[in-house]
Protein backbone atom coordinates (compact mmCIF):
# COMPACT_ATOMS: atom_id res chain seq x y z
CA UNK A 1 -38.94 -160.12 -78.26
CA UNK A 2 -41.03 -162.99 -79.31
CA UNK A 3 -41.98 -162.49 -83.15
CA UNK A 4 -45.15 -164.87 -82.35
CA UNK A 5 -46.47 -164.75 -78.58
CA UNK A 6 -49.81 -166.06 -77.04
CA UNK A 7 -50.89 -166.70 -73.16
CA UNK A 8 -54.23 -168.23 -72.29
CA UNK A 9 -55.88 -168.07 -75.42
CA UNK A 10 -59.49 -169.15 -75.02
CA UNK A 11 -62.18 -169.03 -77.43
CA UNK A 12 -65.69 -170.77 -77.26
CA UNK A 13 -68.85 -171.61 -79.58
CA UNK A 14 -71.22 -171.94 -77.90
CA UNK A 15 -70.88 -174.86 -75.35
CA UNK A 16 -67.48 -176.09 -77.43
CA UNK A 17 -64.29 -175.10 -76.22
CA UNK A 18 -61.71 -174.31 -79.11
CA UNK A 19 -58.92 -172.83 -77.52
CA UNK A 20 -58.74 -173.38 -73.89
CA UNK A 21 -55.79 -171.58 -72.33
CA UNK A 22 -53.71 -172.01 -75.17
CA UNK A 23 -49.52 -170.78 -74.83
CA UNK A 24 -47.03 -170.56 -77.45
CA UNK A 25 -44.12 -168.78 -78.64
CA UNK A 26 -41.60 -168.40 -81.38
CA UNK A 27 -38.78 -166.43 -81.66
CA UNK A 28 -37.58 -164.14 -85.01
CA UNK A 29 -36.70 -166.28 -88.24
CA UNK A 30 -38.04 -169.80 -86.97
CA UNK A 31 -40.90 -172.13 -87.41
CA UNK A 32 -43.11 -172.95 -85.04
CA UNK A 33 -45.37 -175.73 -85.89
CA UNK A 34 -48.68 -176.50 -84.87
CA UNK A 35 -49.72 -179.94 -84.95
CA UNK A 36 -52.92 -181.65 -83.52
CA UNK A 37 -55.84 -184.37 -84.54
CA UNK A 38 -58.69 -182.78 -86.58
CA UNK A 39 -60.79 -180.04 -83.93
CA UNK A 40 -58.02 -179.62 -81.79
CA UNK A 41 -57.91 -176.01 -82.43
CA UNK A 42 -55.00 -175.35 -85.10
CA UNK A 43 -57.25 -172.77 -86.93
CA UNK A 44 -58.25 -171.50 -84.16
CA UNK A 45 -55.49 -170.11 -83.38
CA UNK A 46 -54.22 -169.00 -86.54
CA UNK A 47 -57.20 -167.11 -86.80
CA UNK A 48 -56.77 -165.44 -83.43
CA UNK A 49 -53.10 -164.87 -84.33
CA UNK A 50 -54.11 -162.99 -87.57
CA UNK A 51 -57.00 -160.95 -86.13
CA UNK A 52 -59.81 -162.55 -88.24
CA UNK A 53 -60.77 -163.57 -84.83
CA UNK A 54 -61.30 -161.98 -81.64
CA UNK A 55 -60.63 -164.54 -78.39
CA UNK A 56 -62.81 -164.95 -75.21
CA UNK A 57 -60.05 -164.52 -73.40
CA UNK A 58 -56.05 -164.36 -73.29
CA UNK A 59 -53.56 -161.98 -74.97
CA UNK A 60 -51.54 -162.40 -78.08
CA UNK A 61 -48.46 -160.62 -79.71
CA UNK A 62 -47.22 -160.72 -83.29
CA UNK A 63 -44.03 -158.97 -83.49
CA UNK A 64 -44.50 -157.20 -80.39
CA UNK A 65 -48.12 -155.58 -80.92
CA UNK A 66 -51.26 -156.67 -79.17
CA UNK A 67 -53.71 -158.51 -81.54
CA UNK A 68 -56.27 -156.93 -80.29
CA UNK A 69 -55.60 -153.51 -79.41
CA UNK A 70 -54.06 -152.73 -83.06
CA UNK A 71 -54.92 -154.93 -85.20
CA UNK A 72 -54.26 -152.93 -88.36
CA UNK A 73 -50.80 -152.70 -87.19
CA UNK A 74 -50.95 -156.29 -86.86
CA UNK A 75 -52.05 -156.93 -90.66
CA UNK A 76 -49.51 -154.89 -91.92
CA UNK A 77 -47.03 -157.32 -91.04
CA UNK A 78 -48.61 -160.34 -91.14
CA UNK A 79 -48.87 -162.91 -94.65
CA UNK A 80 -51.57 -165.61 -93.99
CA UNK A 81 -51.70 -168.69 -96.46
CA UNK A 82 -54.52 -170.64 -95.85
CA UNK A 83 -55.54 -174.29 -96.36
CA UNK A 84 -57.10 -173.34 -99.66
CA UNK A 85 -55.51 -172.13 -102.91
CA UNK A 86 -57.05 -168.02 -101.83
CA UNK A 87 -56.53 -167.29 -106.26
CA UNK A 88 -58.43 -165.53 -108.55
CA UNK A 89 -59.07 -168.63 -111.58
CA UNK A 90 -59.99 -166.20 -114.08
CA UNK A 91 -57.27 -164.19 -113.93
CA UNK A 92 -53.73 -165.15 -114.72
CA UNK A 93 -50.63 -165.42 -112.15
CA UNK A 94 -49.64 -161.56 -112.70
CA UNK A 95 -52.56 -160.18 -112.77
CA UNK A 96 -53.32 -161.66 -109.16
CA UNK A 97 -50.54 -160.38 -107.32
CA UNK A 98 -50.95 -156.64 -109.34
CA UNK A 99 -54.35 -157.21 -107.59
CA UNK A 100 -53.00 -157.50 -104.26
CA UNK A 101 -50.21 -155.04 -104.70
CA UNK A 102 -52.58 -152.34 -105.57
CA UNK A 103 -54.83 -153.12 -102.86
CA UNK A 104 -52.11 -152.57 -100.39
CA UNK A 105 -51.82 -149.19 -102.00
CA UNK A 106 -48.47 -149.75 -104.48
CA UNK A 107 -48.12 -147.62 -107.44
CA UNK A 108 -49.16 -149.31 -110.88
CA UNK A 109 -45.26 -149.49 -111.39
CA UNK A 110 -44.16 -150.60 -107.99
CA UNK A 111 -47.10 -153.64 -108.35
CA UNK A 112 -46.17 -154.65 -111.63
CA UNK A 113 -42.81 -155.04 -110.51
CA UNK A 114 -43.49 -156.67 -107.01
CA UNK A 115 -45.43 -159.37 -109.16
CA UNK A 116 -42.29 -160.04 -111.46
CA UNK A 117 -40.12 -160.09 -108.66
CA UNK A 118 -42.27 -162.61 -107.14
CA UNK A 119 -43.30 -164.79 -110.77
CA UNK A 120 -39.81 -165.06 -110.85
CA UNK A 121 -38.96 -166.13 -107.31
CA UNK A 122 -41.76 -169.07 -106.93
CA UNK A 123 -40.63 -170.23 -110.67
CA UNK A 124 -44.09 -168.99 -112.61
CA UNK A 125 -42.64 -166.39 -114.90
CA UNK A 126 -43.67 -168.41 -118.02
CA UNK A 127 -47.52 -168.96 -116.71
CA UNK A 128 -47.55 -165.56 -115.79
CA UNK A 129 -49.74 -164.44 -118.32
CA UNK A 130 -51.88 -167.61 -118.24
CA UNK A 131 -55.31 -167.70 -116.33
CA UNK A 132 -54.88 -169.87 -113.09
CA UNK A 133 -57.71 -171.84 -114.54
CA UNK A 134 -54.68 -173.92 -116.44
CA UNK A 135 -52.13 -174.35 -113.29
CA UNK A 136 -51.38 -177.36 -111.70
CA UNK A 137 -52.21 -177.77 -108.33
CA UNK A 138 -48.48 -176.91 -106.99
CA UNK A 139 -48.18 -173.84 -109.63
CA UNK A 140 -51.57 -172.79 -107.55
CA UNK A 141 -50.07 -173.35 -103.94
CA UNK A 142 -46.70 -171.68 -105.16
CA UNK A 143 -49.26 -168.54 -106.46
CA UNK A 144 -51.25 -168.38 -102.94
CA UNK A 145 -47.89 -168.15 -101.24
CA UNK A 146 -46.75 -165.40 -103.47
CA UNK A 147 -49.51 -163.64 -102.94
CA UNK A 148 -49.43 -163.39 -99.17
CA UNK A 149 -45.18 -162.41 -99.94
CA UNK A 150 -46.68 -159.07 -101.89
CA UNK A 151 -45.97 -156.99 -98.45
CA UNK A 152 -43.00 -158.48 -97.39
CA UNK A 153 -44.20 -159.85 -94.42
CA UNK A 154 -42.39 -160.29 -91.19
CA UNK A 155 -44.92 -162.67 -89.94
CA UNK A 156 -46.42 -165.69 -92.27
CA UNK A 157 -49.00 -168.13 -90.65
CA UNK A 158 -49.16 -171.11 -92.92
CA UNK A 159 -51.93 -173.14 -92.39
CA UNK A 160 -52.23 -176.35 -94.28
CA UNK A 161 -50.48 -175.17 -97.12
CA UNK A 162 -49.48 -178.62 -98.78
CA UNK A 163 -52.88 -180.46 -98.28
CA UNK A 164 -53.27 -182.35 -101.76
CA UNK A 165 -49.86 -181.39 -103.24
CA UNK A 166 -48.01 -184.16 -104.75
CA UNK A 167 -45.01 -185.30 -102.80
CA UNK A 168 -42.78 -183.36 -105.56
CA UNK A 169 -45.00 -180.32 -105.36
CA UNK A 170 -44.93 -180.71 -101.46
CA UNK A 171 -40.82 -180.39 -101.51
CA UNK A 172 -40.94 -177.43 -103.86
CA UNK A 173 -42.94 -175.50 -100.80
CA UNK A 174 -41.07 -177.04 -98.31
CA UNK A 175 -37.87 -175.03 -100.27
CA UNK A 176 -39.45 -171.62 -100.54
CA UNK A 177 -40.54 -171.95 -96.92
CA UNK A 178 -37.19 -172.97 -96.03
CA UNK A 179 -35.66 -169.96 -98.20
CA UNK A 180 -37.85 -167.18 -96.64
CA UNK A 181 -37.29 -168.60 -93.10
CA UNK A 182 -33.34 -167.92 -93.85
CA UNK A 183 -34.53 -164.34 -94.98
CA UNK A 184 -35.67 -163.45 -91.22
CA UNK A 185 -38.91 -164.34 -91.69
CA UNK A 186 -40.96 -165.91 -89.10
CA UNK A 187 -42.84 -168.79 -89.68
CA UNK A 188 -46.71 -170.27 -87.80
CA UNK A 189 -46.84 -173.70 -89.51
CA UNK A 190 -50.03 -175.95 -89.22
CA UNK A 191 -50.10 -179.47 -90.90
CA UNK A 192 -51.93 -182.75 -91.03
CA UNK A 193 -48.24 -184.23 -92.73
CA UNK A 194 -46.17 -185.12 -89.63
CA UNK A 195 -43.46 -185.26 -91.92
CA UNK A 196 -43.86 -181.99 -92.48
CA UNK A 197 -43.55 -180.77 -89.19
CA UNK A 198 -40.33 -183.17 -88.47
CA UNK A 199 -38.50 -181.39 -91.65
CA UNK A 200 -39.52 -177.73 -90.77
CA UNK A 201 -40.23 -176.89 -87.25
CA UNK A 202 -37.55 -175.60 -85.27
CA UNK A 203 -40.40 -176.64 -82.34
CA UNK A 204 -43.77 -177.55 -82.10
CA UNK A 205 -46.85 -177.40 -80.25
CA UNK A 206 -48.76 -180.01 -79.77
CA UNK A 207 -52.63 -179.36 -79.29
CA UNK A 208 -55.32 -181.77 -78.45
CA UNK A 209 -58.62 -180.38 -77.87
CA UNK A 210 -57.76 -176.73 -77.15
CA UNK A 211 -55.17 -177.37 -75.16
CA UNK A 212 -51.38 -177.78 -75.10
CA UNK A 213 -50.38 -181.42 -74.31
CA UNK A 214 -46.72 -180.81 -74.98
CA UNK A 215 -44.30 -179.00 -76.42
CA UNK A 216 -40.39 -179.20 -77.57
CA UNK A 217 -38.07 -180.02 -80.84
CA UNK A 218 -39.22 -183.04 -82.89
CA UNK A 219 -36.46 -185.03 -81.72
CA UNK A 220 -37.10 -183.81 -78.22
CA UNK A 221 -40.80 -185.01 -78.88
CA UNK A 222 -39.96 -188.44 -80.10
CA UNK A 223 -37.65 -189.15 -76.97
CA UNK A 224 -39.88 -187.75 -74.29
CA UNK A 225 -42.65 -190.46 -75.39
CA UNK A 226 -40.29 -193.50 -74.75
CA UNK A 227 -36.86 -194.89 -75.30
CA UNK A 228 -35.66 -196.75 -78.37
CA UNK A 229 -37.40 -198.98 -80.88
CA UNK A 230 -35.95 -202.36 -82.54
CA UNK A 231 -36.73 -202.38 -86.53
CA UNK A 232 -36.22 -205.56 -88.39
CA UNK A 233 -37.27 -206.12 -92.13
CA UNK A 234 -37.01 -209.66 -93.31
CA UNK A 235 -35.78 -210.37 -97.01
CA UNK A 236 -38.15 -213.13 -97.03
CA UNK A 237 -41.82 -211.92 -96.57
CA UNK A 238 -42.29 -215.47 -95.32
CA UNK A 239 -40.28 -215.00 -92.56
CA UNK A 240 -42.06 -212.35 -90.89
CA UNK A 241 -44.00 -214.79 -88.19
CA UNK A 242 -40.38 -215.82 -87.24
CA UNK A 243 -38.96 -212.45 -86.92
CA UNK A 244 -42.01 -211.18 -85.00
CA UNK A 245 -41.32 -213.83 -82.22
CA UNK A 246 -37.36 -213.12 -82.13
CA UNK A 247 -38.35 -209.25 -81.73
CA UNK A 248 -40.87 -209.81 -78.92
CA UNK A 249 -38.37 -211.85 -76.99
CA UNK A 250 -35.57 -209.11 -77.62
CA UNK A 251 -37.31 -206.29 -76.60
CA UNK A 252 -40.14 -207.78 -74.27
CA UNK A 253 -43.01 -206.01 -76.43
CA UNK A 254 -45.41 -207.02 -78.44
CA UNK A 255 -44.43 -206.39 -82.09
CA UNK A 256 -46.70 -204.31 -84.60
CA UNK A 257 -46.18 -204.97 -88.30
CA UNK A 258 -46.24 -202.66 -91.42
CA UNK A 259 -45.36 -203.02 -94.97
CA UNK A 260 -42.89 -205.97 -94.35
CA UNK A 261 -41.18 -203.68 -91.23
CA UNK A 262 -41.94 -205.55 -87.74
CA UNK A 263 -40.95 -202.95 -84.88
CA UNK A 264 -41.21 -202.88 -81.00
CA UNK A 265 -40.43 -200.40 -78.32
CA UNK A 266 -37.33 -201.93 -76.32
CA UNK A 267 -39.21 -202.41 -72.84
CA UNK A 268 -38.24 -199.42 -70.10
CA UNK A 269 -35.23 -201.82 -68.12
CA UNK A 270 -33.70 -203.08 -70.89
CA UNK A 271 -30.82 -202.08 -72.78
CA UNK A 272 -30.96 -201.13 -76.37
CA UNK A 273 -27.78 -202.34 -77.44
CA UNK A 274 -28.56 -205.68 -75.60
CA UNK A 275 -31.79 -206.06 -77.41
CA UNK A 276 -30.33 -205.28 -80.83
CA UNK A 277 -27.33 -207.67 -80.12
CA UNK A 278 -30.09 -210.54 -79.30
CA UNK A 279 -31.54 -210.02 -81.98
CA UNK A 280 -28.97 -210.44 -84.16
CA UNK A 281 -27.34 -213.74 -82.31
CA UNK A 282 -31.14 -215.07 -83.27
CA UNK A 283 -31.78 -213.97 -86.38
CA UNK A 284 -28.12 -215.83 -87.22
CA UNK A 285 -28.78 -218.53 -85.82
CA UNK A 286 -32.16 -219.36 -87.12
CA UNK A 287 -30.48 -218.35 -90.42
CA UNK A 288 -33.09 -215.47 -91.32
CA UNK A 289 -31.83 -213.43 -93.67
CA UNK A 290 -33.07 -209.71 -93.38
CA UNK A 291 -32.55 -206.21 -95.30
CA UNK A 292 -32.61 -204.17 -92.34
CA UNK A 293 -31.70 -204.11 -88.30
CA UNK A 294 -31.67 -201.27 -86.73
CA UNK A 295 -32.49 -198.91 -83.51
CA UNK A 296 -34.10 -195.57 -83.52
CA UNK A 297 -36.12 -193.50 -81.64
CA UNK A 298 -39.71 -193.23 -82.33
CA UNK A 299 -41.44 -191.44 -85.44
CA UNK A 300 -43.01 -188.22 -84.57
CA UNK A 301 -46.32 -190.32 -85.86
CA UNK A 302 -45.89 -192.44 -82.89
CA UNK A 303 -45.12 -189.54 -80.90
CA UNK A 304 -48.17 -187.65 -82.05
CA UNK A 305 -50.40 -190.65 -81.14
CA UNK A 306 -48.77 -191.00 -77.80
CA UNK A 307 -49.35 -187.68 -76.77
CA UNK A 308 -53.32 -187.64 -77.91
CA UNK A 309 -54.52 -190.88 -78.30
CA UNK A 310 -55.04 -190.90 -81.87
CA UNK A 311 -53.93 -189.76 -85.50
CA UNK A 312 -53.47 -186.23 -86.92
CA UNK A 313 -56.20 -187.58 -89.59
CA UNK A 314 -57.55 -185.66 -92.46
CA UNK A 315 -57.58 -181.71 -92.63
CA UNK A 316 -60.21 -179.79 -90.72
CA UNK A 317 -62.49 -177.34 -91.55
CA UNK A 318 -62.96 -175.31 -88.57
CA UNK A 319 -64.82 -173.19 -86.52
């Protein structure tokens, strides 16, 4: 049994097409990520997935039961972070997760000590008597994730939930994410950080207005979008134009240039060892000195913009 299952989600407004036909899957205790440029549908689907949102057509599953013939069943096992901090600022840490306790019908007793349990788990046990008002933005994103913990979900859809943390805040998530993951639980992951995705997903879905352009690991992503690339970095910024020209002659591509690191795709034909060896003989012999040489296959940026033309951009608001 899939915990996460969807076949030919579709879902209009008006004459826009959100979700068109729309497929995915993840099995129990994994993350599925869902990446795709701004309007591709992410959302969406989320929303669809967590019943705030009824498709036009298609059938979904979450842990086995039909989103849309129970879905009460449905949110009882379902946590749902969104790309917003979902807090309470005028109340503190504790007081905001006794809230949601009670609300999903816990005793005073059994809230209060849900909420310590929880303080203590995303590291907030000394603000948790402060209003929210006064966190940080990652004490915030650490809260909104505790909060959608309160009923032990078996099921949490994650959508944006770094947008604006700092790249220490980011890791902390990535951690706790990480940690509940090992727990069993399953994970629906939406991000604009491509990084992100690469560190977390066990696979990932690739959407591009409404629809699934590919699927597969992030490795498996990077290699089905072309072979190996050829990275040089000179130790002389000077040098670049020079190391530009040897690269384009090794690997029979145009170069493209980035904070001091020229890189090319090796052309389909051509052997990457051969191409890395050239490069080497000329970068000798022309006695340019350089900090690093190397082969790899391409980013999952590149692999993103590959498969749909353009970047993941800024986080969407949508439909």
């Amino acid at each position: 049994m899939h915990a996460i299952r969807a076949e030919g989600l579709v879902k209009r407004y008006g004459r826009t097409t959100a979700l068109d036909g729309v497929d995915l899957a993840a099995p129990p205790g994994t993350i599925l990520g869902l990446l795709g440029p701004n309007g591709a549908g992410k959302t969406t689907a989320v929303r669809v997935l967590a019943t705030l949102l009824r498709p036009d057509a298609g059938r979904a599953e979450v842990a086995g039961i039909d989103v849309l013939r129970r879905p009460e069943r449905v949110r009882d096992l379902i946590g749902v972070t969104g790309q917003y901090a979902a807090v309470d600022e005028d109340l503190s840490g504790q007081e905001n997760l006794v809230l949601i306790a009670r609300l999903l019908d816990l005793s005073r007793a059994a809230a209060r000590h849900r909420a310590g349990e929880l303080l203590a788990r995303f590291e907030l046990t000394e603000a948790a008597r402060r209003q929210v008002k006064t966190y940080s933005g990652g004490m915030r994103r650490r809260l909104d994730l505790a909060l959608s913990l309160v009923g032990h979900p078996r099921v949490l859809f994650l959508d944006e939930p770094t947008t604006g943390l700092d790249p220490r805040s980011r890791g902390e998530v990535w951690s706790m994410i990480r940690a509940l993951v090992a727990e069993g639980t399953t994970v629906l992951l939406t991000t604009q950080y491509l990084e992100e995705a690469d560190r977390l997903a066990d696979e990932i879905v690739v959407l591009d207005q409404g629809r699934v352009v590919a699927v597969g690991t992030p490795s498996g992503l990077r290699a089905k979008v072309g072979g190996q690339t050829l990275d040089v970095r000179p130790a002389d910024p000077s040098d670049t134009d020079a190391v530009a020209k040897i690269v384009a002659e090794a690997t029979g591509s145009r170069p493209a240039r980035e904070g001091g690191l020229v890189s090319a795709p090796i052309e389909p034909g051509r052997s990457a060892t051969v191409a890395l060896a050239t490069a080497a003989r000329r970068l000798e012999a022309d006695d340019v000195a350089v900090t690093e040489l190397g082969l790899r296959l391409a980013s999952l940026d590149e692999a993103f913009l590959a498969l749909t033309g353009r970047g993941a951009g800024r986080p969407e608001v949508e439909k």
